[in-house]
PDB file of N, CA and C in Angstrom:
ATOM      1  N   UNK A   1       0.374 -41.986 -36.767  1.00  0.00           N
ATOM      2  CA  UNK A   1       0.134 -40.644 -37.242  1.00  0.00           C
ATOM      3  C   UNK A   1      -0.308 -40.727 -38.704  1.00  0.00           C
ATOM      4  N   UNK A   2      -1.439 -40.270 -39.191  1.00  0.00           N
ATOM      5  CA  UNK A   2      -1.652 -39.750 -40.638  1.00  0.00           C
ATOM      6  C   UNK A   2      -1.103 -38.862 -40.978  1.00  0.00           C
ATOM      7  N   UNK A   3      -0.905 -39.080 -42.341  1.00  0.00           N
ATOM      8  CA  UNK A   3      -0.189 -37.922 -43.151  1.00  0.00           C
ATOM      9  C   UNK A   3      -1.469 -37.709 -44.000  1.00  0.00           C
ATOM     10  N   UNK A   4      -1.403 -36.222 -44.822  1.00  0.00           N
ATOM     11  CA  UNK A   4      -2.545 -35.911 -45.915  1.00  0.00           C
ATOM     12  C   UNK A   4      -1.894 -36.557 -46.959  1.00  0.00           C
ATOM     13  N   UNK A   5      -1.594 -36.568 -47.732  1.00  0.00           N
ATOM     14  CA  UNK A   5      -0.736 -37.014 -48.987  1.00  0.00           C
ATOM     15  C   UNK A   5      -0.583 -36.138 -50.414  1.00  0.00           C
ATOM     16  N   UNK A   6      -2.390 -35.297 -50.029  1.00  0.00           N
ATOM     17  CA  UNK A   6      -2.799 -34.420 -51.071  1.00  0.00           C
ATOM     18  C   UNK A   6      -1.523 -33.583 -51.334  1.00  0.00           C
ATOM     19  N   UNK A   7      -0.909 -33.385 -50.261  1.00  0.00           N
ATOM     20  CA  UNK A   7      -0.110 -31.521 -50.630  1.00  0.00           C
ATOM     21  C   UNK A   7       1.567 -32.235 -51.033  1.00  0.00           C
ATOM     22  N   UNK A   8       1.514 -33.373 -50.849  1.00  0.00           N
ATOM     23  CA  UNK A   8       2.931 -33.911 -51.158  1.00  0.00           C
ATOM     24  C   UNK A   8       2.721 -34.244 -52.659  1.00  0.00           C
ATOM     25  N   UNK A   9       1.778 -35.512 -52.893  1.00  0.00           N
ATOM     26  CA  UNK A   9       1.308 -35.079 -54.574  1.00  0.00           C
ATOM     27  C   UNK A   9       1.725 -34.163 -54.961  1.00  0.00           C
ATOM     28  N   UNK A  10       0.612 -33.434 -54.791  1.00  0.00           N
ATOM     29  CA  UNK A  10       0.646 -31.789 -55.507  1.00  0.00           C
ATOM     30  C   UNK A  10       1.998 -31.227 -55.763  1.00  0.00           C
ATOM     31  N   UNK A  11       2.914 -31.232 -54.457  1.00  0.00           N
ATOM     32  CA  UNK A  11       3.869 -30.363 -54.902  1.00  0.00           C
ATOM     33  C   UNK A  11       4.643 -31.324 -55.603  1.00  0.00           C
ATOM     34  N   UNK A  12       5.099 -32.927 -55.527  1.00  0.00           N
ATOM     35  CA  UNK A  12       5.728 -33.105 -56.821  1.00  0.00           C
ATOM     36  C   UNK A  12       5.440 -32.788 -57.680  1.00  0.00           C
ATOM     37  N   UNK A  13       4.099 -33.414 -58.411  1.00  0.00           N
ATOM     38  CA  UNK A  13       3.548 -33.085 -59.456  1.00  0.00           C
ATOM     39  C   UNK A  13       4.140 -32.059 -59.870  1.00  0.00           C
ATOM     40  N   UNK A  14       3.880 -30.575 -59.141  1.00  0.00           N
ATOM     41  CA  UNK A  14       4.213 -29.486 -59.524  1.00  0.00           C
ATOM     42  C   UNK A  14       5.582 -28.954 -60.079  1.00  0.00           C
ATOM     43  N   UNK A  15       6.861 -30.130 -59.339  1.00  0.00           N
ATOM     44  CA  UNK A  15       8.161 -29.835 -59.492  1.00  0.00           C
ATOM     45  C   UNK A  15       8.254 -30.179 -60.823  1.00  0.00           C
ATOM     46  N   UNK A  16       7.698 -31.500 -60.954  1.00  0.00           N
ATOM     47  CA  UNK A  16       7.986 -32.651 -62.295  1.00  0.00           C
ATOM     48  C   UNK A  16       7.515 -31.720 -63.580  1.00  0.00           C
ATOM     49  N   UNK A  17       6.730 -30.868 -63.131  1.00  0.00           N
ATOM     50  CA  UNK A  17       6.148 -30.300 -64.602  1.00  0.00           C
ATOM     51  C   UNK A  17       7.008 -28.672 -65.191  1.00  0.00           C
ATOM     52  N   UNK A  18       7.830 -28.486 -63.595  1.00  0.00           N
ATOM     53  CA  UNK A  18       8.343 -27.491 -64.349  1.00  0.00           C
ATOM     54  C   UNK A  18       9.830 -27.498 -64.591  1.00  0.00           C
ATOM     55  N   UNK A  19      10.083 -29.271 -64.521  1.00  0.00           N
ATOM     56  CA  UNK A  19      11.387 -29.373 -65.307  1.00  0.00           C
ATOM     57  C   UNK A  19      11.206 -29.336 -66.896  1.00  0.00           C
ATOM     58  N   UNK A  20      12.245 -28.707 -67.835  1.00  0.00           N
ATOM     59  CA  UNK A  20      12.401 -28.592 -68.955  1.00  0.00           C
ATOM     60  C   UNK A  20      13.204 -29.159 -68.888  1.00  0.00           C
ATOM     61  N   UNK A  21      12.647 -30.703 -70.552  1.00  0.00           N
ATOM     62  CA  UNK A  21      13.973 -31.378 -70.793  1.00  0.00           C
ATOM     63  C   UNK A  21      14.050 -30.788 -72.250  1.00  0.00           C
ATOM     64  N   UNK A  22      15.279 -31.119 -73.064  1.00  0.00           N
ATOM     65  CA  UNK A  22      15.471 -31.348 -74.256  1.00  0.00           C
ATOM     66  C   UNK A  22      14.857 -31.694 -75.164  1.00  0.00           C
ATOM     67  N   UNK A  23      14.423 -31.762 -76.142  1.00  0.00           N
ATOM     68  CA  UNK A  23      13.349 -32.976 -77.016  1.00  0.00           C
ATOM     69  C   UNK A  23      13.889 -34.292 -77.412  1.00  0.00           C
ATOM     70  N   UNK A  24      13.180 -35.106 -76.964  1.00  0.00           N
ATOM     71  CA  UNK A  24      14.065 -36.532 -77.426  1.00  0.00           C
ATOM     72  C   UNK A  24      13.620 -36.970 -78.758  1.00  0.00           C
ATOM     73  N   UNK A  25      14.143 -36.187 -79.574  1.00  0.00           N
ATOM     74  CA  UNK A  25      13.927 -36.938 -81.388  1.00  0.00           C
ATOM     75  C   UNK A  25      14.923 -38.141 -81.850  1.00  0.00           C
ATOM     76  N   UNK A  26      13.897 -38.743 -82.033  1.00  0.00           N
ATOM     77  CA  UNK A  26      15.217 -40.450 -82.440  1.00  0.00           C
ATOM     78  C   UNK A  26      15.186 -40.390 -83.883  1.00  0.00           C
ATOM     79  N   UNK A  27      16.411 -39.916 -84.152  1.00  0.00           N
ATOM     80  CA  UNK A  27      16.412 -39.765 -85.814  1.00  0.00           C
ATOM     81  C   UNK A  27      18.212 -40.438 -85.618  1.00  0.00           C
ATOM     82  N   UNK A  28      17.892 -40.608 -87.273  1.00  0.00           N
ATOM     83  CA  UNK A  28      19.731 -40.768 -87.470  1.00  0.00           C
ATOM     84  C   UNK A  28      20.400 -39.858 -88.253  1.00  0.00           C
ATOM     85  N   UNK A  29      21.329 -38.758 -87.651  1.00  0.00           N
ATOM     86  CA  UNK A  29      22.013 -37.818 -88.226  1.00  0.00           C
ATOM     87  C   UNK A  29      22.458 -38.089 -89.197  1.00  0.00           C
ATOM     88  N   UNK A  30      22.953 -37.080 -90.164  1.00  0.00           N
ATOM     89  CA  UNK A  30      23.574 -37.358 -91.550  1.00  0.00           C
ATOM     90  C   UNK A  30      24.617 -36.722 -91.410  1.00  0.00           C
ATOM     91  N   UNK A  31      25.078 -36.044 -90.091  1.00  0.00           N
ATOM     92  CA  UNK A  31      26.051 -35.804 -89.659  1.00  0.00           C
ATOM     93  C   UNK A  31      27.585 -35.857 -90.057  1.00  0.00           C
ATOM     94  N   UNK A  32      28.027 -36.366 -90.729  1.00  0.00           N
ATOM     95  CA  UNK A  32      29.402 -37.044 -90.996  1.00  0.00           C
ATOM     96  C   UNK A  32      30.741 -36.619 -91.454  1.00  0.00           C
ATOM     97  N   UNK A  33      30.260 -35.395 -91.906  1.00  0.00           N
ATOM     98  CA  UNK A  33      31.654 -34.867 -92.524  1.00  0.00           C
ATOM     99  C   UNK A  33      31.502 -33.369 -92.028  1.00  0.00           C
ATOM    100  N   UNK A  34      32.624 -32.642 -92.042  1.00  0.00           N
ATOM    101  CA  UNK A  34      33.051 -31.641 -90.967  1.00  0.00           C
ATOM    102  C   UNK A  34      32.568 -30.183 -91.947  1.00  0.00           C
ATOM    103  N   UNK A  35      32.294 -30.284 -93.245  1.00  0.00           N
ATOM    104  CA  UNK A  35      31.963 -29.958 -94.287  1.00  0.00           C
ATOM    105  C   UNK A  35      30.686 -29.809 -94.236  1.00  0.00           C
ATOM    106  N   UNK A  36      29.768 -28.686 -95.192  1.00  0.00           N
ATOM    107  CA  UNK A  36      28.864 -28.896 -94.990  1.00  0.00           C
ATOM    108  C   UNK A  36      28.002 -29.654 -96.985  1.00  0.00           C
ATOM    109  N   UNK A  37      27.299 -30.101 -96.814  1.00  0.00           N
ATOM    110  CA  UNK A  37      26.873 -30.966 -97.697  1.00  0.00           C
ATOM    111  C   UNK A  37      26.213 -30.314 -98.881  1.00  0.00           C
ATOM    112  N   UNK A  38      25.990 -29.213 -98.600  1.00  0.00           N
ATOM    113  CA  UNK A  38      25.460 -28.227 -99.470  1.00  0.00           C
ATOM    114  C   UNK A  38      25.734 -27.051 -99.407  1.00  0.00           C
ATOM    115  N   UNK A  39      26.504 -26.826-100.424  1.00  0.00           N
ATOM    116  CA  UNK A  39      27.383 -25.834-101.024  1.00  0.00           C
ATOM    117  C   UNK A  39      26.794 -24.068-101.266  1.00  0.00           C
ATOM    118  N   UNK A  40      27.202 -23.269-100.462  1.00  0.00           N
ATOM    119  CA  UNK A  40      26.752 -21.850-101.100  1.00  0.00           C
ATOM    120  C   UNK A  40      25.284 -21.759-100.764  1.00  0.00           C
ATOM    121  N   UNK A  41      25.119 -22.307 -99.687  1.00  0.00           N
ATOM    122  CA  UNK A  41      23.475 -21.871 -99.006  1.00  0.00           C
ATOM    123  C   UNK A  41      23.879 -21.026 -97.841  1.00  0.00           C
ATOM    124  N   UNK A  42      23.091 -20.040 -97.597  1.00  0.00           N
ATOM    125  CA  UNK A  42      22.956 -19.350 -96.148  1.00  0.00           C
ATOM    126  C   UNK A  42      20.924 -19.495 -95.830  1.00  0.00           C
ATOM    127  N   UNK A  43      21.439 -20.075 -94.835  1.00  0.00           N
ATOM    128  CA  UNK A  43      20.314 -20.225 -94.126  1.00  0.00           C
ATOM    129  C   UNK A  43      20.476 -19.359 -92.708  1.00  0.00           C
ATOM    130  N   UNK A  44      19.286 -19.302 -92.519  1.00  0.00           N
ATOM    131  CA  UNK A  44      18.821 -18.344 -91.643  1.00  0.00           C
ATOM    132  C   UNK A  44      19.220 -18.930 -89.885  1.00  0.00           C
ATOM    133  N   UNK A  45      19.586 -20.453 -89.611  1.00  0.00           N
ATOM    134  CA  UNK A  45      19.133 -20.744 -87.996  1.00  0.00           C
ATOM    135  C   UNK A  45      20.602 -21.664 -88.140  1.00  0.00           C
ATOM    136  N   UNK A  46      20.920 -21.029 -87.075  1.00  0.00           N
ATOM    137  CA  UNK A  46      22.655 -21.800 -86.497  1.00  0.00           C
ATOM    138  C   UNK A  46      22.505 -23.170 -85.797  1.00  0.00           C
ATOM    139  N   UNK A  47      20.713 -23.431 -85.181  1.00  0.00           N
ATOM    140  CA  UNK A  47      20.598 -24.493 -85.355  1.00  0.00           C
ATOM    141  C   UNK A  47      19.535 -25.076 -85.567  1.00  0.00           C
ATOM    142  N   UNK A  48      19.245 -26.387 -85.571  1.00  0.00           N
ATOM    143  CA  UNK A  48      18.082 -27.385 -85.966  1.00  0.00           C
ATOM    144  C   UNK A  48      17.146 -26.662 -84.963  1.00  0.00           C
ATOM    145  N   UNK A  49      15.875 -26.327 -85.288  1.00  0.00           N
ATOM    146  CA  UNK A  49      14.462 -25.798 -85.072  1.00  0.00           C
ATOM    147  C   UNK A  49      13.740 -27.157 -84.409  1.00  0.00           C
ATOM    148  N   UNK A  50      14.099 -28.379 -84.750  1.00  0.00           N
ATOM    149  CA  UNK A  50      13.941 -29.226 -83.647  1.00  0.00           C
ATOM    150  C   UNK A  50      14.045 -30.227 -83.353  1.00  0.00           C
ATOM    151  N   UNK A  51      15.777 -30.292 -83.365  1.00  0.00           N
ATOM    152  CA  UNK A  51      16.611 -31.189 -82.053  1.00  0.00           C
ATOM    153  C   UNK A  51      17.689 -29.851 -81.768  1.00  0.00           C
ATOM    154  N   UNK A  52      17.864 -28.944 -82.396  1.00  0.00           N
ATOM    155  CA  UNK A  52      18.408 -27.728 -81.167  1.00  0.00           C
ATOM    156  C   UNK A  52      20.237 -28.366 -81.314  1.00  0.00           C
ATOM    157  N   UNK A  53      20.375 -29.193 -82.479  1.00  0.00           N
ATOM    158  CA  UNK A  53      21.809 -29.354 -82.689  1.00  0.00           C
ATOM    159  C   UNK A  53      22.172 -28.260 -83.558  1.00  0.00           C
ATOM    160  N   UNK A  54      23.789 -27.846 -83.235  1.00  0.00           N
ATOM    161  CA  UNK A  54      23.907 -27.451 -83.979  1.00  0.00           C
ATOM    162  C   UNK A  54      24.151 -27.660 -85.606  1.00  0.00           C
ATOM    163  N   UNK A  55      23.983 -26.905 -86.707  1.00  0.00           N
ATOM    164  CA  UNK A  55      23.879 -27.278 -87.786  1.00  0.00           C
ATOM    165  C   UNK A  55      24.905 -26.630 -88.925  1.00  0.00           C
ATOM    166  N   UNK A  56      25.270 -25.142 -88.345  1.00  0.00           N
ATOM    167  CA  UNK A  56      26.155 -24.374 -89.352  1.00  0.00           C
ATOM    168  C   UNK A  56      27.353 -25.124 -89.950  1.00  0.00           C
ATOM    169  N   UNK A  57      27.711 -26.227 -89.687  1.00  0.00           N
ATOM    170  CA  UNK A  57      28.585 -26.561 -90.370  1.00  0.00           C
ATOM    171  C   UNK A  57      28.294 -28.021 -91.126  1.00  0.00           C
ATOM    172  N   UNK A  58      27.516 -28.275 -90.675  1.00  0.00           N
ATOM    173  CA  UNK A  58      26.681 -29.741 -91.349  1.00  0.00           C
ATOM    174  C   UNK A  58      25.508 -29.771 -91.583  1.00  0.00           C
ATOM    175  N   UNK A  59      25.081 -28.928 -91.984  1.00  0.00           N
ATOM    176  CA  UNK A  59      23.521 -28.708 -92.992  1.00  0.00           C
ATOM    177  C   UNK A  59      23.567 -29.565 -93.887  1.00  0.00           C
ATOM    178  N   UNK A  60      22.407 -30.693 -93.876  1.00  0.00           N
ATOM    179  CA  UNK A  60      22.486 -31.558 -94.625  1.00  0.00           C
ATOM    180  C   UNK A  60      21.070 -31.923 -95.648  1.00  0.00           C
ATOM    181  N   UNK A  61      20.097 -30.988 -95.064  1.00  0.00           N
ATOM    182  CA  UNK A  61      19.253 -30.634 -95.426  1.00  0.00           C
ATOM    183  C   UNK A  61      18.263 -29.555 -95.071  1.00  0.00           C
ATOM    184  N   UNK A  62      17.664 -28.679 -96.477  1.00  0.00           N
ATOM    185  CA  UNK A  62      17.094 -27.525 -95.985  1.00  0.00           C
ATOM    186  C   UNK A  62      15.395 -27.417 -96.511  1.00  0.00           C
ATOM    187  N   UNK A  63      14.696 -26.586 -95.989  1.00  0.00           N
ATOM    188  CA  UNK A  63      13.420 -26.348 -96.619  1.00  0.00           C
ATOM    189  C   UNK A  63      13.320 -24.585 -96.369  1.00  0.00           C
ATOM    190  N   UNK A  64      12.350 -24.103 -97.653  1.00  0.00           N
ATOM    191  CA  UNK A  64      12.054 -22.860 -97.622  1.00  0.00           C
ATOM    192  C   UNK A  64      11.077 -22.722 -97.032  1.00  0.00           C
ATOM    193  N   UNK A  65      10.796 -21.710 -96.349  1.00  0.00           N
ATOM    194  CA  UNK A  65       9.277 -21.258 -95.299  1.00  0.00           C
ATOM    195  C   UNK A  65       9.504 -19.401 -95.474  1.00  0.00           C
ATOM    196  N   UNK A  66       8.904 -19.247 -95.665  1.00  0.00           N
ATOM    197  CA  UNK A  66       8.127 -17.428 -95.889  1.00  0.00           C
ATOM    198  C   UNK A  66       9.500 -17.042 -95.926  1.00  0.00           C
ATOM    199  N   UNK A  67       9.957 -17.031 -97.281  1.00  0.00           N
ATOM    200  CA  UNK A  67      11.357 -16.460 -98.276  1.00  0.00           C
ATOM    201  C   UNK A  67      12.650 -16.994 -96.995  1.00  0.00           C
ATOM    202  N   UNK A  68      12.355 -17.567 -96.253  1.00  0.00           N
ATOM    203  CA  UNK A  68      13.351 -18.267 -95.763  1.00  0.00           C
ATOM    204  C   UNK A  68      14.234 -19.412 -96.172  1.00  0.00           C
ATOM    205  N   UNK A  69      15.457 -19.606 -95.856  1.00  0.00           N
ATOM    206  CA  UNK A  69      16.185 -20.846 -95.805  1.00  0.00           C
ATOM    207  C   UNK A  69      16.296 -21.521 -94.591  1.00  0.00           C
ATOM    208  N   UNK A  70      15.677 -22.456 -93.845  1.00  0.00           N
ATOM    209  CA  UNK A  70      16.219 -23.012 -92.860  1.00  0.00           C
ATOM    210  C   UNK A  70      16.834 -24.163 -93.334  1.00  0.00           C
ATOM    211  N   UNK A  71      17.909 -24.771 -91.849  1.00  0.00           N
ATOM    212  CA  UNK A  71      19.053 -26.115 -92.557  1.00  0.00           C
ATOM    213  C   UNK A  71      18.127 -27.057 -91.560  1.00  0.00           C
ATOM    214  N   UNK A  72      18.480 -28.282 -91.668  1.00  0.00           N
ATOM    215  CA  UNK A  72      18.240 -29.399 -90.269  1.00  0.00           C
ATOM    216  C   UNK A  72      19.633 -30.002 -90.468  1.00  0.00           C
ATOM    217  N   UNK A  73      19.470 -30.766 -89.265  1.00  0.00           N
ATOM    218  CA  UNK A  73      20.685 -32.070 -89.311  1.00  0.00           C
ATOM    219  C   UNK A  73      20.542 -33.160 -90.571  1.00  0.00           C
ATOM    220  N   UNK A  74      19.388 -33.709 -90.232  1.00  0.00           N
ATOM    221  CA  UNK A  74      18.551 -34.592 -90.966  1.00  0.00           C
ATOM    222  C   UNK A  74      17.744 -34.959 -91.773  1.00  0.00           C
ATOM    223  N   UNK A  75      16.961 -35.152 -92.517  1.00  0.00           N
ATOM    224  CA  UNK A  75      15.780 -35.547 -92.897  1.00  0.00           C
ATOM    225  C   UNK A  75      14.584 -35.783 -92.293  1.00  0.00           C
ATOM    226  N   UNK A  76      14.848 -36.495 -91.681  1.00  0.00           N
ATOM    227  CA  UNK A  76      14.105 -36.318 -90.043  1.00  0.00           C
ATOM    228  C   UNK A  76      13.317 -35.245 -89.171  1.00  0.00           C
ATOM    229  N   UNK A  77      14.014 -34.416 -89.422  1.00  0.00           N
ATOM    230  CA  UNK A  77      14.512 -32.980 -88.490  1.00  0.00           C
ATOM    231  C   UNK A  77      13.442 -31.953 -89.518  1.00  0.00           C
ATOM    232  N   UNK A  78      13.711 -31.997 -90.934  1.00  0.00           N
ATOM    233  CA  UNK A  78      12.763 -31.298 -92.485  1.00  0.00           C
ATOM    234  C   UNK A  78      11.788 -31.880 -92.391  1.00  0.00           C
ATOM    235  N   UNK A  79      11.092 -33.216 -92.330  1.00  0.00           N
ATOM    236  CA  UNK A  79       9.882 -33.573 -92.138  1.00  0.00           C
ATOM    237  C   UNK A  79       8.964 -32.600 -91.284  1.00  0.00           C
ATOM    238  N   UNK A  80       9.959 -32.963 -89.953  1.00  0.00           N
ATOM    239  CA  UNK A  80       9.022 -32.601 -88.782  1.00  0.00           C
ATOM    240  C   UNK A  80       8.406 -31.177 -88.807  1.00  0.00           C
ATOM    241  N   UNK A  81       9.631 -30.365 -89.317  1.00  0.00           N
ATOM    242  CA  UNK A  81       9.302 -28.716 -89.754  1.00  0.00           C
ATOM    243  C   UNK A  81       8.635 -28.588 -90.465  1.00  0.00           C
ATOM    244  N   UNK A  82       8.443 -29.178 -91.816  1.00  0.00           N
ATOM    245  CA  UNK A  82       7.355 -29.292 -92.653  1.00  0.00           C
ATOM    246  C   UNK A  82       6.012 -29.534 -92.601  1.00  0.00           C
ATOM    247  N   UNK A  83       6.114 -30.247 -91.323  1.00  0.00           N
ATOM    248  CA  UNK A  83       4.471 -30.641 -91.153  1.00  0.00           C
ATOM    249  C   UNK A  83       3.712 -29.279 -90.212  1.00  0.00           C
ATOM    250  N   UNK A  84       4.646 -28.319 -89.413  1.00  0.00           N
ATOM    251  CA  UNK A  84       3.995 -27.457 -88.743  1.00  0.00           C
ATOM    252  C   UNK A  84       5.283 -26.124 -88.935  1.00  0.00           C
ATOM    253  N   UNK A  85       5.816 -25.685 -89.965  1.00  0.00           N
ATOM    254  CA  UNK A  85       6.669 -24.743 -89.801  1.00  0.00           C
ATOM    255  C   UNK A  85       6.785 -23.515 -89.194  1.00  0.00           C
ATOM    256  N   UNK A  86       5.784 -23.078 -88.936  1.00  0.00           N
ATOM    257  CA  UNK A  86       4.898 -22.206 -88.047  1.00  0.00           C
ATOM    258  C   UNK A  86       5.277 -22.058 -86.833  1.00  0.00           C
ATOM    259  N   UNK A  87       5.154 -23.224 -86.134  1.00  0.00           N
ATOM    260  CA  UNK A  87       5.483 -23.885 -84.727  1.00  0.00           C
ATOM    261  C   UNK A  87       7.136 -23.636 -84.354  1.00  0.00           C
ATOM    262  N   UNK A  88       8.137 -23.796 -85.856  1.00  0.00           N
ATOM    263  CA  UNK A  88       8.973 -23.717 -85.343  1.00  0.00           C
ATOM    264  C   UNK A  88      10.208 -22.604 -86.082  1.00  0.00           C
ATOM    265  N   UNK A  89       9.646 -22.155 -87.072  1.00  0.00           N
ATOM    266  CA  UNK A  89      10.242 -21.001 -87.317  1.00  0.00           C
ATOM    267  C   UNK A  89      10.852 -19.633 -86.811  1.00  0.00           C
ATOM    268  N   UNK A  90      11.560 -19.139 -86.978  1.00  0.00           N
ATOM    269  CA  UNK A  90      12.271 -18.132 -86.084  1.00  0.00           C
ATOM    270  C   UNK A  90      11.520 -17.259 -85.958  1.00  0.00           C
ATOM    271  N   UNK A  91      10.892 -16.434 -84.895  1.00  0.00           N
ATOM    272  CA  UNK A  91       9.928 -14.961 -85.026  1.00  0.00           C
ATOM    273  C   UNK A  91      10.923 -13.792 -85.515  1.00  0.00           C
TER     274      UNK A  91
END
C-alpha cells in the first residue's frame, strides 16, 4: 500500500510551528542576593523583557527607554534591549 506523505508532513510541520517555547538566552545571571542591587529605583516591568525572569527583587541592571526605567536580570538581558528596545518594551 502507498501512503501520500504530503499531508502527514504538512500537518507536523504545522503542529511543530505552533508550539511556543520560552526563549533560550544563555547568559549568566547576576542573580545572587535576595536584595536588590540597586537601591531606590522603580522600574516599570516585574520582569526581564527578555528572558521573562522575574526581576522585582534582583534588578541588577537597568536602561532608560522613552522616560522609562526598565530592570534586567543581567547584563546580558540590557544589551539585548538596547539593541532593539522597541521590540521589547511594554505598550
Amino acid at each position: 500500500m502507498k501512503y501520500n506523505l504530503f499531508p502527514i508532513l504538512f500537518l507536523s510541520l504545522s503542529l511543530m510551528s505552533c508550539i511556543q517555547e520560552s526563549p533560550k538566552v544563555k547568559h549568566k545571571s547576576n542573580m545572587t542576593s535576595s536584595k536588590s542591587n540597586i537601591k531606590n529605583v522603580v522600574v516599570v516591568n516585574i520582569e526581564d523583557p527578555i528572558c521573562h525572569m522575574k526581576t522585582t527583587e534582583y534588578t541588577t541592571d537597568t536602561a532608560v527607554y522613552k522616560n522609562n526605567i526598565y530592570g534586567f536580570c543581567s547584563s546580558y538581558c540590557k544589551d539585548e534591549f538596547k539593541k532593539n528596545p522597541g521590540k521589547y518594551a511594554q505598550k
